[in-house]
ModelCIF file with pLDDT and N, C-alpha, C, O atoms, coordinates in Angstrom:
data_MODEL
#
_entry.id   MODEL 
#
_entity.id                         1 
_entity.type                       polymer 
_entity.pdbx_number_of_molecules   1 
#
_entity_poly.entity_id                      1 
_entity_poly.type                           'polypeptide(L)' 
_entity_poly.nstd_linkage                   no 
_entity_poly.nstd_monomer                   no 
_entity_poly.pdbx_seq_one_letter_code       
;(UNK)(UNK)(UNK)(UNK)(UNK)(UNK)(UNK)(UNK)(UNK)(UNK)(UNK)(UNK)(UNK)(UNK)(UNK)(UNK)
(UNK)(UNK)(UNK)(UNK)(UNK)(UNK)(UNK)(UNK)(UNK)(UNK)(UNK)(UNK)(UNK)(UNK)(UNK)(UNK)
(UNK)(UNK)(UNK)(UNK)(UNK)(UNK)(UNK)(UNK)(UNK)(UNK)(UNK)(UNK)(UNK)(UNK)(UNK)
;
_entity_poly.pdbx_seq_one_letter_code_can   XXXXXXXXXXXXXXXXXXXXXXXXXXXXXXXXXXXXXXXXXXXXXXX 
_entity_poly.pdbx_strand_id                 A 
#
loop_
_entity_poly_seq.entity_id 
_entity_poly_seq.num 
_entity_poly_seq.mon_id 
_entity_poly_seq.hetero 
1 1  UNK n 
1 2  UNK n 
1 3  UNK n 
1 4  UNK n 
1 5  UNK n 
1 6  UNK n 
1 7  UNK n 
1 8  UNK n 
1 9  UNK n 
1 10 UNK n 
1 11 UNK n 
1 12 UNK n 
1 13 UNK n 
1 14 UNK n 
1 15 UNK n 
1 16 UNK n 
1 17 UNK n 
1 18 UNK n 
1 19 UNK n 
1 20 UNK n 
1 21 UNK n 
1 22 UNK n 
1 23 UNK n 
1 24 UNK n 
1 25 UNK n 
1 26 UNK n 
1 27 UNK n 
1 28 UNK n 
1 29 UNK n 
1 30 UNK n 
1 31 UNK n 
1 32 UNK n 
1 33 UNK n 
1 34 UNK n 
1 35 UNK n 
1 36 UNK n 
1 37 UNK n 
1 38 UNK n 
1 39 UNK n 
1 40 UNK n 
1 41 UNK n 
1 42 UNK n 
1 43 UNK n 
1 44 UNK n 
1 45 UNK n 
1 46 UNK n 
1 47 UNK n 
#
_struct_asym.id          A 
_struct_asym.entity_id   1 
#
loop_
_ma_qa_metric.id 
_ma_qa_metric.mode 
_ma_qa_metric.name 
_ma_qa_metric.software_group_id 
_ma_qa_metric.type 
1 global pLDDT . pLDDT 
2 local  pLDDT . pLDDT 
#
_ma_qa_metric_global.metric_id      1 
_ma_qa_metric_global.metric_value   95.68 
_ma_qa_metric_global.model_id       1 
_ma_qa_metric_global.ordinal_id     1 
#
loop_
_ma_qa_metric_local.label_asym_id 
_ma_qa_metric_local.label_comp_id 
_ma_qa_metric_local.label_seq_id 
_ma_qa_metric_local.metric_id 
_ma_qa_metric_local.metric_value 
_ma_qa_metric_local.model_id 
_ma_qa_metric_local.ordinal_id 
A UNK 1  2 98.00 1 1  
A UNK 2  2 98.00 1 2  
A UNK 3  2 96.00 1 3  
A UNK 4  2 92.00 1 4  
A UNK 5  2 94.00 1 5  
A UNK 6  2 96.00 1 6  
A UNK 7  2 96.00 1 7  
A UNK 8  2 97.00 1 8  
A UNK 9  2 97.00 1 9  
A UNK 10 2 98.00 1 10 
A UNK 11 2 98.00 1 11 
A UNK 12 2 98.00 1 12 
A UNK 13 2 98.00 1 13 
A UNK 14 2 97.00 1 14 
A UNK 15 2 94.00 1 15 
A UNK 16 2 89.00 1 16 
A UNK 17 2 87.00 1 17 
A UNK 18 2 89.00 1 18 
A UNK 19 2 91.00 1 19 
A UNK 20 2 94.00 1 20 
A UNK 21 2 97.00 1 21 
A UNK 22 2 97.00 1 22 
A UNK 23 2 98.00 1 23 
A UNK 24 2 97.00 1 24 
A UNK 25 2 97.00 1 25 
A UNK 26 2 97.00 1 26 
A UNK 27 2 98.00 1 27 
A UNK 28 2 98.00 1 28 
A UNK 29 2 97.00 1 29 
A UNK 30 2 98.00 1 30 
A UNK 31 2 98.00 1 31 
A UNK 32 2 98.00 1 32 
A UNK 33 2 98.00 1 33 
A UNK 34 2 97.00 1 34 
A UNK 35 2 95.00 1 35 
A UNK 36 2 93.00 1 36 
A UNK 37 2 90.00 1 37 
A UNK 38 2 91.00 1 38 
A UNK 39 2 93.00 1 39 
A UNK 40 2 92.00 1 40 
A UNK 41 2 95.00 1 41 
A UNK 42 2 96.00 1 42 
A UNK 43 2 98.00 1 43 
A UNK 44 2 98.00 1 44 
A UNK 45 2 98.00 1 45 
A UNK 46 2 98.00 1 46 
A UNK 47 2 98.00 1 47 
#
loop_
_atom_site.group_PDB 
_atom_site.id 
_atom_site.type_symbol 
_atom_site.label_atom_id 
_atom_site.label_alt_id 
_atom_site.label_comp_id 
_atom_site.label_asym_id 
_atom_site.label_entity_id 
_atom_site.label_seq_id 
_atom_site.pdbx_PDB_ins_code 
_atom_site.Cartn_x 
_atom_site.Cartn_y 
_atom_site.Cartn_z 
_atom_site.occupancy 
_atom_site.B_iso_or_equiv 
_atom_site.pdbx_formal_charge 
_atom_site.auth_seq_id 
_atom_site.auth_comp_id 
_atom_site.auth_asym_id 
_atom_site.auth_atom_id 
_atom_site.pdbx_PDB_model_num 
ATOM 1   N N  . UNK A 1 1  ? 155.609 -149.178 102.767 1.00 98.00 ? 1  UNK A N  1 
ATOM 2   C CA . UNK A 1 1  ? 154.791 -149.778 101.733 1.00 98.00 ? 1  UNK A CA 1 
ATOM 3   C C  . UNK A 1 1  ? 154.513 -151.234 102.073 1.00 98.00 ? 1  UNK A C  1 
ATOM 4   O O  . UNK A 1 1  ? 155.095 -151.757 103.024 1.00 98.00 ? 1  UNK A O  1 
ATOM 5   N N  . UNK A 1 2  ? 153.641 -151.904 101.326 1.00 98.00 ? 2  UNK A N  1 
ATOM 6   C CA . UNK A 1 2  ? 153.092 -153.208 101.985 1.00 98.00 ? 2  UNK A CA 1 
ATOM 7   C C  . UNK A 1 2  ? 152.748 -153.574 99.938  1.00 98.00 ? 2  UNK A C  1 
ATOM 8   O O  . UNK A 1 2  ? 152.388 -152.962 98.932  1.00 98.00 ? 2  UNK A O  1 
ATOM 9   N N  . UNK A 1 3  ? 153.121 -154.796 100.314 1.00 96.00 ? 3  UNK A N  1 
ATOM 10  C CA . UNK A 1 3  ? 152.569 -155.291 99.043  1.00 96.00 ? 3  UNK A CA 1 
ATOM 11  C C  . UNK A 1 3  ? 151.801 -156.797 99.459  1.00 96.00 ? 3  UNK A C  1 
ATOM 12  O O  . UNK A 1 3  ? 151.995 -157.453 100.483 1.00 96.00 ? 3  UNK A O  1 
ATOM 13  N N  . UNK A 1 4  ? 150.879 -157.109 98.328  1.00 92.00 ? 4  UNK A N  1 
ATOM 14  C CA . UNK A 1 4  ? 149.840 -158.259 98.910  1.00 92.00 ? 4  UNK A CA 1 
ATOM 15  C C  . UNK A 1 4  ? 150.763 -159.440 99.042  1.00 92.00 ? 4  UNK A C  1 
ATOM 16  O O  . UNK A 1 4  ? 151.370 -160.051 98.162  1.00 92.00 ? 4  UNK A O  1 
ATOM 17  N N  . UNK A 1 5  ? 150.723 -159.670 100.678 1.00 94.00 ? 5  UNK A N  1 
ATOM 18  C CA . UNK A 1 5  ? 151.516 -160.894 100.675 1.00 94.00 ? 5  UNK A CA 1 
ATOM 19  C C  . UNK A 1 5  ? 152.708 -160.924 101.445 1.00 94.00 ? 5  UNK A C  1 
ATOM 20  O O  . UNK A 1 5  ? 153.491 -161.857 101.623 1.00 94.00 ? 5  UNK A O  1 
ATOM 21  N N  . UNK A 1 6  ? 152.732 -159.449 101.988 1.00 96.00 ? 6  UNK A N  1 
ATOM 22  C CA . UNK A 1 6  ? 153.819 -159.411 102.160 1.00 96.00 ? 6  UNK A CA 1 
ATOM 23  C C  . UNK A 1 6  ? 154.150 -157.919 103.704 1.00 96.00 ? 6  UNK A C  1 
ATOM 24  O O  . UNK A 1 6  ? 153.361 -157.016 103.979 1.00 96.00 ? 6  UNK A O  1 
ATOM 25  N N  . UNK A 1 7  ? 155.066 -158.097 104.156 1.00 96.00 ? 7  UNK A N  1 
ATOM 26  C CA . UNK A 1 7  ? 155.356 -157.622 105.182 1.00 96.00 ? 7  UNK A CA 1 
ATOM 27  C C  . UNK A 1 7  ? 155.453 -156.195 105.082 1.00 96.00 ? 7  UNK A C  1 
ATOM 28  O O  . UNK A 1 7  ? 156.193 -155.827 104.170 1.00 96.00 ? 7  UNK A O  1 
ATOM 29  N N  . UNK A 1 8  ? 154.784 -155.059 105.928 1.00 97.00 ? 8  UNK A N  1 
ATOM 30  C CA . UNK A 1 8  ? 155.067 -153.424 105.490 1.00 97.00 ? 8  UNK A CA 1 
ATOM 31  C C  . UNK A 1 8  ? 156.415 -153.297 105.867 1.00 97.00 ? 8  UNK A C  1 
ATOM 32  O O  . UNK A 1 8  ? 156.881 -153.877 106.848 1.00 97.00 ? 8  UNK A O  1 
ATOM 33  N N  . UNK A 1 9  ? 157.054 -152.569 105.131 1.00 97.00 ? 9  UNK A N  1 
ATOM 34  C CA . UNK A 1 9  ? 158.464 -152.259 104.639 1.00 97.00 ? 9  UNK A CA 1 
ATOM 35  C C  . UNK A 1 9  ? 158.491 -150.673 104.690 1.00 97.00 ? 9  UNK A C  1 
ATOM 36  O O  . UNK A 1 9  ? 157.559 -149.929 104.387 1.00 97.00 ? 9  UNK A O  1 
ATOM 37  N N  . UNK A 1 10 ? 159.901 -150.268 105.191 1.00 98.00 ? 10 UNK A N  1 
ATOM 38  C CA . UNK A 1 10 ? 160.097 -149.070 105.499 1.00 98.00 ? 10 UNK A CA 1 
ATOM 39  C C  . UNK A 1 10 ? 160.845 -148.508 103.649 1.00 98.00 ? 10 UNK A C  1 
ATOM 40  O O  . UNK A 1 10 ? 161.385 -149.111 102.721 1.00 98.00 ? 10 UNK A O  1 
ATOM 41  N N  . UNK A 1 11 ? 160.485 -147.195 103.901 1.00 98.00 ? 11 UNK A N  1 
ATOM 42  C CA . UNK A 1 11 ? 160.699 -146.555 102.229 1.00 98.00 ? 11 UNK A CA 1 
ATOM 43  C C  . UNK A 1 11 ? 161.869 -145.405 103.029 1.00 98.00 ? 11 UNK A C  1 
ATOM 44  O O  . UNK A 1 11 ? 163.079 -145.552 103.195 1.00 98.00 ? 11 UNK A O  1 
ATOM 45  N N  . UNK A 1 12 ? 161.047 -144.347 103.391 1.00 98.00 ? 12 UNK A N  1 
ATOM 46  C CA . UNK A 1 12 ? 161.796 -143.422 103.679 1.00 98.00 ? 12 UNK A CA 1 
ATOM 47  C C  . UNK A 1 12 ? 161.254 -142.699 104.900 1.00 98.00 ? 12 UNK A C  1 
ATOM 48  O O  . UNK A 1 12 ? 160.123 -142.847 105.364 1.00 98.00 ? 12 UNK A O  1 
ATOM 49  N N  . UNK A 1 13 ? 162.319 -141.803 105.412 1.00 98.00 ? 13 UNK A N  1 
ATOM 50  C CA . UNK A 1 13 ? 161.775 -141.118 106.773 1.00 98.00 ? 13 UNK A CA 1 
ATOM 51  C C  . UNK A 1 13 ? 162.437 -140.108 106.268 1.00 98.00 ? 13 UNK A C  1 
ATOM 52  O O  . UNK A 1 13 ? 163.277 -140.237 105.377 1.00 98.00 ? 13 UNK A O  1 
ATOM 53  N N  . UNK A 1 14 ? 161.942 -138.455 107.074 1.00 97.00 ? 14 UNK A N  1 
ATOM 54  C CA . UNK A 1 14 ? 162.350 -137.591 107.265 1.00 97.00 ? 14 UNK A CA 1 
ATOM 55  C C  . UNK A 1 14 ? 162.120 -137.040 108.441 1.00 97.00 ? 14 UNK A C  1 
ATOM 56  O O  . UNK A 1 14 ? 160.966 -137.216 108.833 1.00 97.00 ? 14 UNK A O  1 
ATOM 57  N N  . UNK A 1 15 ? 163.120 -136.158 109.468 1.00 94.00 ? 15 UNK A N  1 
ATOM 58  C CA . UNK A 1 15 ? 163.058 -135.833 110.624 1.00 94.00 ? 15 UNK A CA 1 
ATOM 59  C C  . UNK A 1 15 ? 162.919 -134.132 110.565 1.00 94.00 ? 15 UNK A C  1 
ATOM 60  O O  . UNK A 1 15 ? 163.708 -133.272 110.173 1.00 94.00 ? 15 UNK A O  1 
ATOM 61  N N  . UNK A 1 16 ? 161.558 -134.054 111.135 1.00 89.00 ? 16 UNK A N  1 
ATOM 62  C CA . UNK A 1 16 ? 160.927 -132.678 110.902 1.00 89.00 ? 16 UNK A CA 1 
ATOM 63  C C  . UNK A 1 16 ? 162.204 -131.170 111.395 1.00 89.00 ? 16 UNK A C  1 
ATOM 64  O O  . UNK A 1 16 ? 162.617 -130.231 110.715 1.00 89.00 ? 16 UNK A O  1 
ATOM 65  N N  . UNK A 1 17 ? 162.485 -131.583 112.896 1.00 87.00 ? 17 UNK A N  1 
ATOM 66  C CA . UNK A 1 17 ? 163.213 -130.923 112.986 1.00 87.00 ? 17 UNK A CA 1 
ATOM 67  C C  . UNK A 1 17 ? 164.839 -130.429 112.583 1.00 87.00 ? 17 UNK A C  1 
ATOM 68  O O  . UNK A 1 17 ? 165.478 -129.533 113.133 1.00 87.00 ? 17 UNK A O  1 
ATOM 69  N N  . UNK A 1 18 ? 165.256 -131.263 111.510 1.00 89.00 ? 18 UNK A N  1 
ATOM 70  C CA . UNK A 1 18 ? 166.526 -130.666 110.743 1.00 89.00 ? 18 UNK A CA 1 
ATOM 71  C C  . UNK A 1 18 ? 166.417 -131.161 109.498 1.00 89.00 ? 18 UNK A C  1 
ATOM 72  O O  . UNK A 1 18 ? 167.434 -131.094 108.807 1.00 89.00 ? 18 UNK A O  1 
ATOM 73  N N  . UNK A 1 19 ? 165.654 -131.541 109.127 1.00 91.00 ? 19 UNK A N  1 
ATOM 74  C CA . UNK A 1 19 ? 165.211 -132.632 107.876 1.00 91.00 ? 19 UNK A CA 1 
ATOM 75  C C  . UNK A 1 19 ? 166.066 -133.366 107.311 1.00 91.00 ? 19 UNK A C  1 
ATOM 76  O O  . UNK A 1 19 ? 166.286 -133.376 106.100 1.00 91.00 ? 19 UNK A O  1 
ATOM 77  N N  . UNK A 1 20 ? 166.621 -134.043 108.155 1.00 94.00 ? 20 UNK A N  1 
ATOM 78  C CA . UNK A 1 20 ? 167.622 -134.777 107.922 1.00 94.00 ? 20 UNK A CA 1 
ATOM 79  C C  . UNK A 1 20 ? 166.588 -136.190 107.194 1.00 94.00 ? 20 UNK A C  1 
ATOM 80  O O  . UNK A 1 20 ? 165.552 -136.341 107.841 1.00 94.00 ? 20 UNK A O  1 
ATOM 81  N N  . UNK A 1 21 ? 166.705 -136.964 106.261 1.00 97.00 ? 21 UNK A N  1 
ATOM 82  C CA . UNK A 1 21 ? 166.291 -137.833 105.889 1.00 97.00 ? 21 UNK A CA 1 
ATOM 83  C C  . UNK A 1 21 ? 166.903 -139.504 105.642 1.00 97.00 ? 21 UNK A C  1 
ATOM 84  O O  . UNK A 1 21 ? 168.126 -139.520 105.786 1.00 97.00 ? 21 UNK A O  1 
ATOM 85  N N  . UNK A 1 22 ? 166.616 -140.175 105.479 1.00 97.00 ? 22 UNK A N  1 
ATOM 86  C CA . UNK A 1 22 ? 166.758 -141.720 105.248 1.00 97.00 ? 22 UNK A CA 1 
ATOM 87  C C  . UNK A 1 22 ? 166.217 -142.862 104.166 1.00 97.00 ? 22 UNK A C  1 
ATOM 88  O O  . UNK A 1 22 ? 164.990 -142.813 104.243 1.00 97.00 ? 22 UNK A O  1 
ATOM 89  N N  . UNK A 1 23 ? 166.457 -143.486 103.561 1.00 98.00 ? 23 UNK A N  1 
ATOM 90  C CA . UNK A 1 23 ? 166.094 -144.172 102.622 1.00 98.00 ? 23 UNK A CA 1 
ATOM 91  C C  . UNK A 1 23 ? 166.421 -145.687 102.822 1.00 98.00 ? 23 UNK A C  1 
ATOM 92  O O  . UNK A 1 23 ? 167.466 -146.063 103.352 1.00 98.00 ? 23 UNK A O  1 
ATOM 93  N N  . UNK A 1 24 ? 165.212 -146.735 102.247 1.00 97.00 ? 24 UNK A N  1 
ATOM 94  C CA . UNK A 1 24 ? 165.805 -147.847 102.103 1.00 97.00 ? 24 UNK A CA 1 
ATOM 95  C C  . UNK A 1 24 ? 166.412 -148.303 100.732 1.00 97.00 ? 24 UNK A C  1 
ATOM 96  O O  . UNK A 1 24 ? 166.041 -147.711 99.719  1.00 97.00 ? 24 UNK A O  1 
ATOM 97  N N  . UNK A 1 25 ? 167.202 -149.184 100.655 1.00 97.00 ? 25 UNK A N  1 
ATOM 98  C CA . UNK A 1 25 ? 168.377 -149.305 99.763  1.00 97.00 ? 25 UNK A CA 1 
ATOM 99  C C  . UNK A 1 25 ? 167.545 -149.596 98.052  1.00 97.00 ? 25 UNK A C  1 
ATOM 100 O O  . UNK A 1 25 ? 168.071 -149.556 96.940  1.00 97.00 ? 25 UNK A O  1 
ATOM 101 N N  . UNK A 1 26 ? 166.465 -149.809 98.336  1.00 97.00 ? 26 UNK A N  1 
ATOM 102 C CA . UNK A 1 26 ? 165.836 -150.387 97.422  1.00 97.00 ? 26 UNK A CA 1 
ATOM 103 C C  . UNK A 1 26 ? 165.195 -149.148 96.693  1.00 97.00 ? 26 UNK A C  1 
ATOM 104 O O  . UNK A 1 26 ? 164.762 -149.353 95.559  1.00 97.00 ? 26 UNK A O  1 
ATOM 105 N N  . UNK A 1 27 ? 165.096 -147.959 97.194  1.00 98.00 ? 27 UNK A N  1 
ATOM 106 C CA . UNK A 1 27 ? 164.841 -146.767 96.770  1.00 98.00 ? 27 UNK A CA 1 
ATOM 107 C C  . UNK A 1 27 ? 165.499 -145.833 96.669  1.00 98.00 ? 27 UNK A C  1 
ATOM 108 O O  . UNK A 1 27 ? 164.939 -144.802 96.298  1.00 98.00 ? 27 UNK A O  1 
ATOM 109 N N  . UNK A 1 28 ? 167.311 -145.803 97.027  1.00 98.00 ? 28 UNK A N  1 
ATOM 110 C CA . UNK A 1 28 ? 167.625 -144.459 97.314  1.00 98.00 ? 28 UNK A CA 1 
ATOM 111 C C  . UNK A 1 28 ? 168.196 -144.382 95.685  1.00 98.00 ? 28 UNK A C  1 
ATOM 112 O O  . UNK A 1 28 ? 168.478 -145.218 94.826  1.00 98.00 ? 28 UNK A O  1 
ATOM 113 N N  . UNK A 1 29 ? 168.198 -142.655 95.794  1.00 97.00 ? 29 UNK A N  1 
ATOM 114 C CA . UNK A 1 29 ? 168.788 -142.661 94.411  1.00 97.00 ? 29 UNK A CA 1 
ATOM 115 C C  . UNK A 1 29 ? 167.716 -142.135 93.350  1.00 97.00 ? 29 UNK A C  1 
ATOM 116 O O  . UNK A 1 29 ? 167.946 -141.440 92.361  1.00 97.00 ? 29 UNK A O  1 
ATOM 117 N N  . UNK A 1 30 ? 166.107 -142.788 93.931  1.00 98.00 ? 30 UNK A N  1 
ATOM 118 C CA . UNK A 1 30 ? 164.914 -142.884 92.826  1.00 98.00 ? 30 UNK A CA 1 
ATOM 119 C C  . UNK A 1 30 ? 164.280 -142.306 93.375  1.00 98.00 ? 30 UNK A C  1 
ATOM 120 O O  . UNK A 1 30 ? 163.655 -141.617 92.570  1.00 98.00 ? 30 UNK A O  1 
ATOM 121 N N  . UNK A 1 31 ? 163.786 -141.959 94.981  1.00 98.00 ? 31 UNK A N  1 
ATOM 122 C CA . UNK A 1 31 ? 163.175 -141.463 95.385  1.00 98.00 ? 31 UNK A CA 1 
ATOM 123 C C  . UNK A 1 31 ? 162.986 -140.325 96.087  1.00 98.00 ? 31 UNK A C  1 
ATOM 124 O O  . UNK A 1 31 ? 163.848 -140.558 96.935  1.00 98.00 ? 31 UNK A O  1 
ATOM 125 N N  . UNK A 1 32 ? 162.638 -139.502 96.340  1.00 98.00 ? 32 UNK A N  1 
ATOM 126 C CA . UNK A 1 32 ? 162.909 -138.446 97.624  1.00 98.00 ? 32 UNK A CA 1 
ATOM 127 C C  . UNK A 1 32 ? 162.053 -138.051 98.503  1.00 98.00 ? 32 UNK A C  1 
ATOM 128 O O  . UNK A 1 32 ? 161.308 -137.123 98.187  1.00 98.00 ? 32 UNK A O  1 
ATOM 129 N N  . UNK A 1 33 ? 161.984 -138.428 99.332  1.00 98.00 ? 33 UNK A N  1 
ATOM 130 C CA . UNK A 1 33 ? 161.009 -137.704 100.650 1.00 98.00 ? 33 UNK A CA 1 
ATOM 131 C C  . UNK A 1 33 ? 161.526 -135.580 100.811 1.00 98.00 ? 33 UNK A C  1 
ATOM 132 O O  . UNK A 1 33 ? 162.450 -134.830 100.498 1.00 98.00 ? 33 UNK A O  1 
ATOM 133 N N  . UNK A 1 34 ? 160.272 -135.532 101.445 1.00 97.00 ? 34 UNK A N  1 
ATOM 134 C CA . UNK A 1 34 ? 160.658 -133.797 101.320 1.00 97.00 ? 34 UNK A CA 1 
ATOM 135 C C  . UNK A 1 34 ? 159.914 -133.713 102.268 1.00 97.00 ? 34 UNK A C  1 
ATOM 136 O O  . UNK A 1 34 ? 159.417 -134.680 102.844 1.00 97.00 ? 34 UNK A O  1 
ATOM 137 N N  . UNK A 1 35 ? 159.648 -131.909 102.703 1.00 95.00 ? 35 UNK A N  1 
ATOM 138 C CA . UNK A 1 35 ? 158.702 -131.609 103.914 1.00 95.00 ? 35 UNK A CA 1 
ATOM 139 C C  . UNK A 1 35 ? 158.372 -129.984 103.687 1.00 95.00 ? 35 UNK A C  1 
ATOM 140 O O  . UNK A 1 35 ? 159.217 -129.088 103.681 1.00 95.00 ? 35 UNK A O  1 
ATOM 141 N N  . UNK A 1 36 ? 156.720 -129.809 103.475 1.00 93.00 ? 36 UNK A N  1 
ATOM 142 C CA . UNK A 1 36 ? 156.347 -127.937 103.327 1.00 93.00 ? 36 UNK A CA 1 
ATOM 143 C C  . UNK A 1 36 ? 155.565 -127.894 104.871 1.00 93.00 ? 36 UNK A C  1 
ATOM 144 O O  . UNK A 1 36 ? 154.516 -128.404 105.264 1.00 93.00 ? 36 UNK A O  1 
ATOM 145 N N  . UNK A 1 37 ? 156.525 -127.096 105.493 1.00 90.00 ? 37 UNK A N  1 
ATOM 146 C CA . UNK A 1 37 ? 156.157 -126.864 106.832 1.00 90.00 ? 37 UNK A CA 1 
ATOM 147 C C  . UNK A 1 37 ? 155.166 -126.040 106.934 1.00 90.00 ? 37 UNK A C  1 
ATOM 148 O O  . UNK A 1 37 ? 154.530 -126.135 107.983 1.00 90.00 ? 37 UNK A O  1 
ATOM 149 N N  . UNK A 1 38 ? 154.686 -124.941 105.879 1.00 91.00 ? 38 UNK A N  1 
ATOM 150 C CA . UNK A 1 38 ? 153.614 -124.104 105.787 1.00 91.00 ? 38 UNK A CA 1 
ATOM 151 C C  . UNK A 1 38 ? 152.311 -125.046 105.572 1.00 91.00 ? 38 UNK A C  1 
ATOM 152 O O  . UNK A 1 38 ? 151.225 -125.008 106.151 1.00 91.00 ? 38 UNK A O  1 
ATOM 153 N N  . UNK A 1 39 ? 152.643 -125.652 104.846 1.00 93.00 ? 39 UNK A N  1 
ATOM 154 C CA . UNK A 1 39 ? 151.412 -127.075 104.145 1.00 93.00 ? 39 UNK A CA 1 
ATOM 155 C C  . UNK A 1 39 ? 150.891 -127.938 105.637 1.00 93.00 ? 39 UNK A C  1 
ATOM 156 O O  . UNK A 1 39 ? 149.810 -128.366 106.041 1.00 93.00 ? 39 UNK A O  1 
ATOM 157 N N  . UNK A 1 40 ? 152.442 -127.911 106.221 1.00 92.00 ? 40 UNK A N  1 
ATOM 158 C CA . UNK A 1 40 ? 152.060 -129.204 107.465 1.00 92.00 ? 40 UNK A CA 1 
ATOM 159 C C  . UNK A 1 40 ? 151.978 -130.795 106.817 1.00 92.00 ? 40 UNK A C  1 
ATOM 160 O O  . UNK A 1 40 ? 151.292 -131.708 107.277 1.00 92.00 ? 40 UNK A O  1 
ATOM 161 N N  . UNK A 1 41 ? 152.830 -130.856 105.677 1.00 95.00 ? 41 UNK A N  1 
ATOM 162 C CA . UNK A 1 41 ? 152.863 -131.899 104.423 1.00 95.00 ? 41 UNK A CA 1 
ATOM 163 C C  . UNK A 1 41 ? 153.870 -132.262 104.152 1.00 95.00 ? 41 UNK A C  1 
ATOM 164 O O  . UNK A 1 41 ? 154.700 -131.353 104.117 1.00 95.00 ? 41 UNK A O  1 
ATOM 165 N N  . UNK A 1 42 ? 154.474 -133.839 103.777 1.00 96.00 ? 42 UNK A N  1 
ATOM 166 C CA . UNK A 1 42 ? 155.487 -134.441 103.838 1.00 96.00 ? 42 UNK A CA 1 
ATOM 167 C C  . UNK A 1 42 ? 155.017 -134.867 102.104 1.00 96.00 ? 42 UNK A C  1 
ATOM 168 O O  . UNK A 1 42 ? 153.856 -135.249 101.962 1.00 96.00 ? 42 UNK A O  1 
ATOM 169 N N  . UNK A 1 43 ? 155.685 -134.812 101.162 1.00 98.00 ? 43 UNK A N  1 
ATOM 170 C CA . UNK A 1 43 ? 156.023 -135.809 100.006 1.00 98.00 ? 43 UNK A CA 1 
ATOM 171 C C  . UNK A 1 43 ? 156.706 -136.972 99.958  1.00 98.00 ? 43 UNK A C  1 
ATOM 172 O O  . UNK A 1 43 ? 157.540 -137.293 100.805 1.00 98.00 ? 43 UNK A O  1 
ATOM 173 N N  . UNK A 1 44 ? 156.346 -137.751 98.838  1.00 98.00 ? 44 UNK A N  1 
ATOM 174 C CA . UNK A 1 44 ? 157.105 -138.774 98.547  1.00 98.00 ? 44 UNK A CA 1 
ATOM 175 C C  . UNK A 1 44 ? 157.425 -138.960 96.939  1.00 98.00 ? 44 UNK A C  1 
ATOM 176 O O  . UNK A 1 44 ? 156.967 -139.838 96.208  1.00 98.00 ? 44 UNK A O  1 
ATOM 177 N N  . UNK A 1 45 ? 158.304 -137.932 96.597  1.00 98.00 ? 45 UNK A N  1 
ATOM 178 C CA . UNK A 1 45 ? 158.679 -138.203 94.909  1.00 98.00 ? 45 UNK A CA 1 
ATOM 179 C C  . UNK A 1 45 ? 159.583 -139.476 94.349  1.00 98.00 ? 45 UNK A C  1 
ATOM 180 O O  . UNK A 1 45 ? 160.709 -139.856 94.671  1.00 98.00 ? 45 UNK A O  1 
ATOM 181 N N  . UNK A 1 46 ? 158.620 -139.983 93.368  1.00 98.00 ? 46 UNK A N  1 
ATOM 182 C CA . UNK A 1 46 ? 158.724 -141.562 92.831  1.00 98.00 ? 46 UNK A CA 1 
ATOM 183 C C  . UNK A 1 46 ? 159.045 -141.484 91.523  1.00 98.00 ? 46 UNK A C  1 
ATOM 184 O O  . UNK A 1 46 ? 158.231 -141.146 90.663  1.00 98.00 ? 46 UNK A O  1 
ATOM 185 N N  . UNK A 1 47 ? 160.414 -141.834 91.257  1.00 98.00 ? 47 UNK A N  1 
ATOM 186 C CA . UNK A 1 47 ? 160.662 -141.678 90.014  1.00 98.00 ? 47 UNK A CA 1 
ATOM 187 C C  . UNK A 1 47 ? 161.348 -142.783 89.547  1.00 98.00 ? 47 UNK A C  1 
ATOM 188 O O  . UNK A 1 47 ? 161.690 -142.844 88.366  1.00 98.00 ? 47 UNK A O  1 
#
């Protein structure tokens, strides 16, 4: 994410092949990255 003014910043990753995932500290907990391999589509649920 990038906000005006400001440096792009990492949120979250997910690694296709075991879907192992990652978060930055400022999101974990609130957010979740996911992956529909049929879709060929990665989410980002923001809560």
């Amino acid at each position: 994410c990038q906000a005006p003014g400001k440096e792009r910043e990492f949120v979250a990753a997910i690694n296709w092949r075991d879907s192992s995932t990652y978060y930055a500290d400022s999101v974990k907990g609130r957010f979740t990255i996911s992956r529909d391999s049929a879709k060929n589509t990665v989410y980002l649920q923001m809560n």
